[in-house]
N, C-alpha and C. Protein backbone atom coordinates (compact mmCIF):
# COMPACT_ATOMS: atom_id res chain seq x y z
N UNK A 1 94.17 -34.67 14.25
CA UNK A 1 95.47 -34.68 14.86
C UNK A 1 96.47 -35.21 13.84
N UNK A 2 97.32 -34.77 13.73
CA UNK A 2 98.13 -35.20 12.53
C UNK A 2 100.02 -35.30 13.29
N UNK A 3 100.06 -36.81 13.10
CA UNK A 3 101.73 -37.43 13.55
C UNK A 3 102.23 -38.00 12.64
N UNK A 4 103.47 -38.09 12.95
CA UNK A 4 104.46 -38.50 12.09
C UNK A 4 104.43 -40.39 11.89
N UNK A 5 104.60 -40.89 11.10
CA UNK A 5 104.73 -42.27 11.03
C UNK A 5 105.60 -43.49 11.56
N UNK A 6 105.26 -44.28 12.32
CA UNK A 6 106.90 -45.02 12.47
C UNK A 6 107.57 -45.49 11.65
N UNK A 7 107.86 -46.56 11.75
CA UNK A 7 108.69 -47.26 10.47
C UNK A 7 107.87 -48.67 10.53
N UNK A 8 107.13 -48.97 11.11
CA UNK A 8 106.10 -50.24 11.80
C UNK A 8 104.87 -49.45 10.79
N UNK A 9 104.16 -48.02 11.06
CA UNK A 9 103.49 -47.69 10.43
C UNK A 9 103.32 -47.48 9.02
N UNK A 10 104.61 -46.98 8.62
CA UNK A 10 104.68 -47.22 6.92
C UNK A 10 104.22 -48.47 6.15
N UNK A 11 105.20 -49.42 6.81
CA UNK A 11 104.90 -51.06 6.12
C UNK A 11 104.05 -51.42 6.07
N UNK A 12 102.79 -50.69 6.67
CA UNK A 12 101.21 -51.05 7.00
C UNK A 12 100.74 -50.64 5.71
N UNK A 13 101.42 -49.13 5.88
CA UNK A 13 100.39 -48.07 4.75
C UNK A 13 100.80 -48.74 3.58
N UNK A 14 101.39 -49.46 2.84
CA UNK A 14 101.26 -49.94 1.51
C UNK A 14 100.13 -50.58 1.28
N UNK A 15 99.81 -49.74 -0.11
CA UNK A 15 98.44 -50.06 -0.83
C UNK A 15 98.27 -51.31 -0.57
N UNK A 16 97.11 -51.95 0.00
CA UNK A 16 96.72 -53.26 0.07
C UNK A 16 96.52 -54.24 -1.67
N UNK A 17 96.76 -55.24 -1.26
CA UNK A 17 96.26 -56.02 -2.56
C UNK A 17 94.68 -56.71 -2.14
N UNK A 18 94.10 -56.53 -1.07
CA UNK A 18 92.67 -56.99 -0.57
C UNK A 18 92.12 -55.81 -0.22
N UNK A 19 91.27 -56.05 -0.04
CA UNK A 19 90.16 -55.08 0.46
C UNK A 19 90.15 -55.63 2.06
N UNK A 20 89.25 -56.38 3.06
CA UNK A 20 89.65 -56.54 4.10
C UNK A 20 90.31 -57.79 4.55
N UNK A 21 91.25 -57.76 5.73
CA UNK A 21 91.66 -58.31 6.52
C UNK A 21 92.10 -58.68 7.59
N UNK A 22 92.00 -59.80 8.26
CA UNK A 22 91.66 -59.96 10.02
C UNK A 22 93.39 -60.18 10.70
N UNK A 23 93.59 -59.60 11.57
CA UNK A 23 95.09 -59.80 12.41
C UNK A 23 95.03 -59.70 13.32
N UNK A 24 94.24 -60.49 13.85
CA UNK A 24 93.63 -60.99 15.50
C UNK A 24 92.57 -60.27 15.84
N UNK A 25 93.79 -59.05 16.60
CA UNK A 25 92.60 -57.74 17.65
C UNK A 25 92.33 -56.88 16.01
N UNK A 26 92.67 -56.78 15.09
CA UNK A 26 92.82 -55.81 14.26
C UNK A 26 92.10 -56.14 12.65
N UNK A 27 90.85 -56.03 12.24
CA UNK A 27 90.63 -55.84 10.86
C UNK A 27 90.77 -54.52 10.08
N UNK A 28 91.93 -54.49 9.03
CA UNK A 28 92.08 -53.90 8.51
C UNK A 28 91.32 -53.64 7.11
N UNK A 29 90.71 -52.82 6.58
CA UNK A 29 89.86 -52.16 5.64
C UNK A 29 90.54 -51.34 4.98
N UNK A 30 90.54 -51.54 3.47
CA UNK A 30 91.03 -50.77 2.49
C UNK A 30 90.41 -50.48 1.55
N UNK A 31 90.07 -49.33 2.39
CA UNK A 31 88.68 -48.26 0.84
C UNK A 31 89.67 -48.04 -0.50
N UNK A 32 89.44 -48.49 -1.57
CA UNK A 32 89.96 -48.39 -2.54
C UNK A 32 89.45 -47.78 -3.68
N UNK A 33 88.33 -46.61 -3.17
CA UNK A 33 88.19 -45.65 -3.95
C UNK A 33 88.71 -44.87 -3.82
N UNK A 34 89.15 -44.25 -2.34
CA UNK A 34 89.74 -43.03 -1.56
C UNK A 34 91.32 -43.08 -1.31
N UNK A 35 91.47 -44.59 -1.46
CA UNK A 35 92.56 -45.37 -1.12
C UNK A 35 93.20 -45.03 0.60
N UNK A 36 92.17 -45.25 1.79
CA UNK A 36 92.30 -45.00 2.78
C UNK A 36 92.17 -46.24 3.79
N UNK A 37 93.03 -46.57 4.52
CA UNK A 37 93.22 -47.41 5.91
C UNK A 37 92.51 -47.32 6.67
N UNK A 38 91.59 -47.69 7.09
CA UNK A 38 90.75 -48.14 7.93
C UNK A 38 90.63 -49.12 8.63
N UNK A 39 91.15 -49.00 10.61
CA UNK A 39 91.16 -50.64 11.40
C UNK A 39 89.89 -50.45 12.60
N UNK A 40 89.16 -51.96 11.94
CA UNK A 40 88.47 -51.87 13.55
C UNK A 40 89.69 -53.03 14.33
N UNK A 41 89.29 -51.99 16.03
CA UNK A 41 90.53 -52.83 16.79
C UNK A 41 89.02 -53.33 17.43
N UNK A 42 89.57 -55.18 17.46
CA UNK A 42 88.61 -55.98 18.50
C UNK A 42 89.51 -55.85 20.26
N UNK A 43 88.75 -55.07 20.89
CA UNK A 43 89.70 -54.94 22.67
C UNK A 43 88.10 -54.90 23.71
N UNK A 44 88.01 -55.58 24.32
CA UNK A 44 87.19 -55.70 25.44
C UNK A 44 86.78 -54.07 26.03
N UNK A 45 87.91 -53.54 25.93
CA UNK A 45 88.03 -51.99 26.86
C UNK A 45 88.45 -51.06 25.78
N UNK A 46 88.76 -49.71 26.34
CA UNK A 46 89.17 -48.13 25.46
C UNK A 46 90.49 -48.56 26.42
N UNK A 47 91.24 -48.91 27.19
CA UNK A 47 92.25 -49.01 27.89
C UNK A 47 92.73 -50.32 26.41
N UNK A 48 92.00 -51.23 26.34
CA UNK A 48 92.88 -52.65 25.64
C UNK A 48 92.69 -52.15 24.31
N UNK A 49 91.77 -51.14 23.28
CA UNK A 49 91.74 -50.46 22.10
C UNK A 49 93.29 -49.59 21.92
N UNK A 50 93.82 -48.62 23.00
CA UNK A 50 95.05 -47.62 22.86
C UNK A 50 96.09 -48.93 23.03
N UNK A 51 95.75 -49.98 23.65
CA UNK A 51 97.31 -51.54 24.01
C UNK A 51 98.08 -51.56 22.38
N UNK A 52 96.44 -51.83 22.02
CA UNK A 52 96.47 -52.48 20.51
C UNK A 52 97.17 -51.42 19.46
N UNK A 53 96.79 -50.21 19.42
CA UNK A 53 97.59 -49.17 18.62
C UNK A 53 98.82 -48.86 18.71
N UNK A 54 98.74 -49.19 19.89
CA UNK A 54 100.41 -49.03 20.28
C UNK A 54 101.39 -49.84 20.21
N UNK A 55 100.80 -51.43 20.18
CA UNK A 55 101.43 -52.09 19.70
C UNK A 55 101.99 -52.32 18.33
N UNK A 56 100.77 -52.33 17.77
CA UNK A 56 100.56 -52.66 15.95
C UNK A 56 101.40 -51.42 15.22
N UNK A 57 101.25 -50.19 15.80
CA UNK A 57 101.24 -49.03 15.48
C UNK A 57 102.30 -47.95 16.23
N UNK A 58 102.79 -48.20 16.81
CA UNK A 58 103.86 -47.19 18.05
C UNK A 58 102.80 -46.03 18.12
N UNK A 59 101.68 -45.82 18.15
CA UNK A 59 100.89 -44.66 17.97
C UNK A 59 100.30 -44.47 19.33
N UNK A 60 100.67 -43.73 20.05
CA UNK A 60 99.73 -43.55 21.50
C UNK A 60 98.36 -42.51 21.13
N UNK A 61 97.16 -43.06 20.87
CA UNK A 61 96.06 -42.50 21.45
C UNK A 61 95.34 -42.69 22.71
N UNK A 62 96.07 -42.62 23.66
CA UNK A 62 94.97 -42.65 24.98
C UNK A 62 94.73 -41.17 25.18
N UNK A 63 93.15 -41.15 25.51
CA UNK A 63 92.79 -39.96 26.24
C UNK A 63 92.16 -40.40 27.58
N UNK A 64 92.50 -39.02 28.63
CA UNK A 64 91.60 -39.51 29.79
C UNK A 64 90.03 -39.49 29.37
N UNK A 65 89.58 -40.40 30.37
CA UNK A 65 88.11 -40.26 29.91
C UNK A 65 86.99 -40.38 31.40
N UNK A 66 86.13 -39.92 31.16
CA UNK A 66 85.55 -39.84 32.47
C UNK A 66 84.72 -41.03 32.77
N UNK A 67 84.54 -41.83 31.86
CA UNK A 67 84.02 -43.22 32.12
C UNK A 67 83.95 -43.89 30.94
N UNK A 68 83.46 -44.99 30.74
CA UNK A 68 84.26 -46.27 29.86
C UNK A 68 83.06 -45.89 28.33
N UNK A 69 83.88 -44.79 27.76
CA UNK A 69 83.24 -45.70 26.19
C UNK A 69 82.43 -46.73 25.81
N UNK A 70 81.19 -46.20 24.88
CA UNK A 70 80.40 -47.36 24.32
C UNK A 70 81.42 -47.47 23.27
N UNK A 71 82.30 -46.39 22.01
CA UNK A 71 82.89 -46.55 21.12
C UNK A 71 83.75 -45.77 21.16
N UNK A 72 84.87 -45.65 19.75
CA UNK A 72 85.89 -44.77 19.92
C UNK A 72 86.41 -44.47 18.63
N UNK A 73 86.41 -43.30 17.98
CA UNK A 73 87.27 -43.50 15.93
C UNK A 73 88.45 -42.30 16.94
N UNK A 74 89.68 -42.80 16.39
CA UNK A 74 90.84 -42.00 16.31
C UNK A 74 91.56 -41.70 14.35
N UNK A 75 91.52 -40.59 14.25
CA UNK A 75 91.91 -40.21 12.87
C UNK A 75 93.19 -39.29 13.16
N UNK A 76 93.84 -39.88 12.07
CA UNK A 76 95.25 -39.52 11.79
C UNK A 76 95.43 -39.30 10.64
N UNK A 77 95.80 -37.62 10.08
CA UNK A 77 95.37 -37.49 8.78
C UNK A 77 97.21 -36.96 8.63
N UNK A 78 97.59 -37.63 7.34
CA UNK A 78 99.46 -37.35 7.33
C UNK A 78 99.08 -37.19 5.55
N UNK A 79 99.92 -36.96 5.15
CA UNK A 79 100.40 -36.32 3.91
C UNK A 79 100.76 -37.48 3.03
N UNK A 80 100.97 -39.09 3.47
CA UNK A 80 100.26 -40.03 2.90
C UNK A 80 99.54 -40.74 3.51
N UNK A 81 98.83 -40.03 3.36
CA UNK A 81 97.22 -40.94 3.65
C UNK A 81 96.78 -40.68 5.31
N UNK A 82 95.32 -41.02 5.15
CA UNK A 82 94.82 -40.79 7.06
C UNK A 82 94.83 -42.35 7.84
N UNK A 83 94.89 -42.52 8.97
CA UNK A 83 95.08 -43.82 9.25
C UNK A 83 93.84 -43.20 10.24
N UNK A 84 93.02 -44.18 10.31
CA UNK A 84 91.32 -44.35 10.92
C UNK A 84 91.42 -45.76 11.73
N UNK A 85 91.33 -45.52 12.97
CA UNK A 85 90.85 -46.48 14.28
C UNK A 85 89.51 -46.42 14.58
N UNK A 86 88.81 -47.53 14.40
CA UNK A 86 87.31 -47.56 14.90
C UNK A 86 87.57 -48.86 16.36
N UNK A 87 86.73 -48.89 17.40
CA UNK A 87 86.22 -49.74 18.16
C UNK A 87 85.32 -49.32 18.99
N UNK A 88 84.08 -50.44 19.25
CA UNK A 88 83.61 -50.58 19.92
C UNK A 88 83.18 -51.66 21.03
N UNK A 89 82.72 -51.17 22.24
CA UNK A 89 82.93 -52.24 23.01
C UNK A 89 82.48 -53.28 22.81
N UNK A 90 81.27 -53.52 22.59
CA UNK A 90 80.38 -54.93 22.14
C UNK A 90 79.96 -55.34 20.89
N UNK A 91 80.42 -54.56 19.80
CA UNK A 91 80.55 -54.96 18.32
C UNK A 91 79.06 -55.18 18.34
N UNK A 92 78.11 -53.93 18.60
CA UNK A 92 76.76 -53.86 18.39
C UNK A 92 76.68 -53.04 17.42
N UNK A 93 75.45 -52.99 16.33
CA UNK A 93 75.51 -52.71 14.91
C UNK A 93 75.26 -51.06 15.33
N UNK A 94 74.75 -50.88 16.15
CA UNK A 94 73.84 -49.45 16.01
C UNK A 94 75.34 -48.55 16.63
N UNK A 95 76.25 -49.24 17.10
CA UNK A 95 77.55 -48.39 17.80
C UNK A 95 78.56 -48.33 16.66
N UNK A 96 78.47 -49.39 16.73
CA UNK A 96 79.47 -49.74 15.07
C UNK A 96 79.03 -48.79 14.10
N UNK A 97 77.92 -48.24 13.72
CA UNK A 97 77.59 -47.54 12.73
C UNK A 97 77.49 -45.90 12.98
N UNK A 98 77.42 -45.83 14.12
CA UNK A 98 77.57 -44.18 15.12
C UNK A 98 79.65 -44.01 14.36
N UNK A 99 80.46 -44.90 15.01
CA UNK A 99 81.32 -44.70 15.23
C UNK A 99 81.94 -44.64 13.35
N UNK A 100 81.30 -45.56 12.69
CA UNK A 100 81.63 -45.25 11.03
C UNK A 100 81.28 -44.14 10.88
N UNK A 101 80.33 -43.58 10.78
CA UNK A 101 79.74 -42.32 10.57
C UNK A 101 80.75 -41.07 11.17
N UNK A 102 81.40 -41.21 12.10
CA UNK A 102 82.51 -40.24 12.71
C UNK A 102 83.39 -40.84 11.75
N UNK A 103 83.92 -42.09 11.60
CA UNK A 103 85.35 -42.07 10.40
C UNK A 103 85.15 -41.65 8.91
N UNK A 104 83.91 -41.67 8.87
CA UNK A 104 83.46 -41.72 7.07
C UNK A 104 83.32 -39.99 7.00
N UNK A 105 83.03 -39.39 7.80
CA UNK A 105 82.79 -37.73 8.46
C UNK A 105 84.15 -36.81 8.28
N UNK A 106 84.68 -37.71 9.07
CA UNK A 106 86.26 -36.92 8.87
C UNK A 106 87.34 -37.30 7.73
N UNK A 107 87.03 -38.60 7.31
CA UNK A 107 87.38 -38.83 5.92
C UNK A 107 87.10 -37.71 4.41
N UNK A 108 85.96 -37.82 5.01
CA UNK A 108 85.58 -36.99 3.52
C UNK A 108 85.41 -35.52 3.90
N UNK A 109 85.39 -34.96 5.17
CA UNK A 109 85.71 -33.47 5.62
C UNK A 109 87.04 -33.20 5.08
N UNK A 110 88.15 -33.91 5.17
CA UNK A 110 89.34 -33.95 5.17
C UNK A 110 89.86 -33.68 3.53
N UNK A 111 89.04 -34.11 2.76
CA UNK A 111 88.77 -33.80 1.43
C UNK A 111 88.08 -33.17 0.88
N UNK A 112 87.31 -32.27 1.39
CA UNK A 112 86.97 -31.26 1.10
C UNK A 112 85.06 -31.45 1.18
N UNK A 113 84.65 -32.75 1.08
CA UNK A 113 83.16 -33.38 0.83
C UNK A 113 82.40 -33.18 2.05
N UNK A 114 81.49 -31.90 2.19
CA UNK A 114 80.63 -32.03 3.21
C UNK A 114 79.79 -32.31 3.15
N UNK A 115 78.37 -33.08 4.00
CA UNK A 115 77.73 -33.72 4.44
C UNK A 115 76.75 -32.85 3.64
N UNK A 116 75.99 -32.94 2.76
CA UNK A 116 74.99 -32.07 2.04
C UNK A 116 74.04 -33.09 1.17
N UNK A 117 73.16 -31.95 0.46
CA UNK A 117 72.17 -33.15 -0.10
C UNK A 117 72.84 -33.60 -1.65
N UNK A 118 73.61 -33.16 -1.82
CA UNK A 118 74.61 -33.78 -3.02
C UNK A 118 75.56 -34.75 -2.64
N UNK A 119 76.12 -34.53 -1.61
CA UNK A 119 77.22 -35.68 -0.84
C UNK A 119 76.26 -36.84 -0.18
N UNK A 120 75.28 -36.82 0.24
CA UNK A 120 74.78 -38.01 1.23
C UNK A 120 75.06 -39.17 0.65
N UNK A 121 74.56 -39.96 -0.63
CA UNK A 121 74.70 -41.04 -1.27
C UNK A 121 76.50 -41.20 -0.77
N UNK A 122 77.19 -40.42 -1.15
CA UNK A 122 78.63 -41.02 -0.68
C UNK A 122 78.82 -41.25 0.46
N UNK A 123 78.48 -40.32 1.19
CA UNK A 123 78.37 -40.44 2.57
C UNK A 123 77.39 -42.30 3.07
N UNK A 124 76.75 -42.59 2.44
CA UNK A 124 75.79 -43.42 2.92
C UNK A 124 76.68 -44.54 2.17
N UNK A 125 77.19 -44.72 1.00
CA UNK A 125 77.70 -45.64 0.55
C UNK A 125 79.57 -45.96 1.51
N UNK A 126 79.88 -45.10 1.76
CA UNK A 126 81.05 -45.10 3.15
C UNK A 126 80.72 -45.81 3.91
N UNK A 127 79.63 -45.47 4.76
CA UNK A 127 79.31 -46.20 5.91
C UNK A 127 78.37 -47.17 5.63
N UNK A 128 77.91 -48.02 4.87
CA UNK A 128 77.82 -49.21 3.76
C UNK A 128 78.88 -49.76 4.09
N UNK A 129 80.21 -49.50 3.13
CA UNK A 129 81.01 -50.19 3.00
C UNK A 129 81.86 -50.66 4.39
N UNK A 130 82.00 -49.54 5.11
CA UNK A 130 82.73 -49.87 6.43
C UNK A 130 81.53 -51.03 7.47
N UNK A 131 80.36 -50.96 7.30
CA UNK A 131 79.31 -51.54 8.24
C UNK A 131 79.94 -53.32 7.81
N UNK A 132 79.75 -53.08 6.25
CA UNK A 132 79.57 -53.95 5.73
C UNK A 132 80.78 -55.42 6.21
N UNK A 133 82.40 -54.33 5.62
CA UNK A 133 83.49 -55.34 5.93
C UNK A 133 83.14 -55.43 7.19
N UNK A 134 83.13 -54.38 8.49
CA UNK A 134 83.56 -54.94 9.79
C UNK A 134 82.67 -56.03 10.37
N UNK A 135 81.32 -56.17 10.19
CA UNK A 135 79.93 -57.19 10.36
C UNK A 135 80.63 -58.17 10.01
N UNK A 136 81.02 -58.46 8.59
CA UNK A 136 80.94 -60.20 8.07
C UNK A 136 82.27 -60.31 8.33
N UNK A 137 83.11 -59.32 8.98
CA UNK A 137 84.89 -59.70 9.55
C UNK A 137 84.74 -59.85 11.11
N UNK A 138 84.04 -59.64 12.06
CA UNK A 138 84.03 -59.86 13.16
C UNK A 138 83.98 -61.61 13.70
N UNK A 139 84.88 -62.09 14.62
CA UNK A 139 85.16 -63.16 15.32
C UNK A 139 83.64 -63.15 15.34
N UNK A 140 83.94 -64.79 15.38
CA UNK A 140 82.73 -65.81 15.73
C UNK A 140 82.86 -65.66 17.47
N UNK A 141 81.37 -65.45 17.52
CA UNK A 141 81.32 -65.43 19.22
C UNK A 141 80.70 -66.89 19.75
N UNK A 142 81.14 -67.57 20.72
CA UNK A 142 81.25 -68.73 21.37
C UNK A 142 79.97 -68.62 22.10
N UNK A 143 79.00 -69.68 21.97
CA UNK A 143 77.93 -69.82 23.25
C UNK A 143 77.78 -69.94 24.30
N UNK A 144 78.00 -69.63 25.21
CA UNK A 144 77.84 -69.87 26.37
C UNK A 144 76.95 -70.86 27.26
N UNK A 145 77.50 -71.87 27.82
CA UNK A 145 76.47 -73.14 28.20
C UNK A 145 75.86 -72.97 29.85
C-alpha cells in the first residue's frame, strides 16, 4: 500500500544516528544496510496497535478483522523509503518471528530480492537482526504476586 507522508512522518524518516530505540508503545529499528524503518508497536490489542500509528504517525491502518490477531506487519513502501509496523499481542518469540519474516519478505520483495537459495542467508540474517533488536528492546515484564 503506498501513502503519502505527514509532516509528523518525515521528521521520523531521518536517517537515524542509532540503530534501535524505545518511545514507550514504539521501538524503532534502523536497518542500516537497507537503510529502512522498522517499529515494533508495544499495544495490548490490533485496536491499541492502529491508536499507536495514528498517533505517532497520522497513518490510519485499521482493517476490519474477524477476530483478534495473534500479530500484525503493516508496510508502507513511498519513494523515500518503506515504513514497516510489526506487533504482536504477547511479544512471544515464535509470533514475533512469523510477523519479521512478513516485514523482512516485503522488504526485500520490494527490491527486487526473492526468497531463493541464493537470497536465504539475507533473508535469515533480516530476521536475525529484527528478532534480535525487538527481544533485548522489549519492556521488562513485572511479576505477578
Amino acid at each position: 500500500m503506498v501513502m503519502g507522508m505527514s509532516e509528523r512522518t518525515r521528521k521520523v524518516r531521518v536517517k537515524a544516528q542509532y540503530v534501535v530505540k524505545s518511545y514507550g508503545s514504539l521501538i524503532h529499528i534502523w536497518e542500516p544496510v537497507f537503510q529502512s524503518n522498522y517499529y515494533y508497536v508495544i499495544a495490548p490489542n490490533y485496536a491499541g496497535y492502529c491508536q499507536v500509528i495514528k498517533h505517532h504517525f497520522d497513518i490510519d491502518v485499521s482493517e476490519e478483522k474477524q477476530h483478534e490477531p495473534l500479530g500484525h506487519t503493516t508496510c508502507y513502501a513511498q519513494e523515500s523509503g518503506t515504513l514497516i509496523f510489526i506487533w504482536t499481542r504477547e511479544h512471544s518469540p515464535d509470533v514475533i518471528a512469523h510477523e519479521c519474516f512478513h516485514a523482512v519478505s516485503f522488504e526485500l520483495r520490494a527490491r527486487g530480492v526473492r526468497l531463493a537459495e541464493d537470497s536465504d542467508e539475507l533473508y535469515a540474517y533480516m530476521i536475525q537482526f529484527l528478532m534480535k533488536s525487538i527481544l533485548t528492546n522489549l519492556p521488562k515484564r513485572r511479576k505477578v504476586r
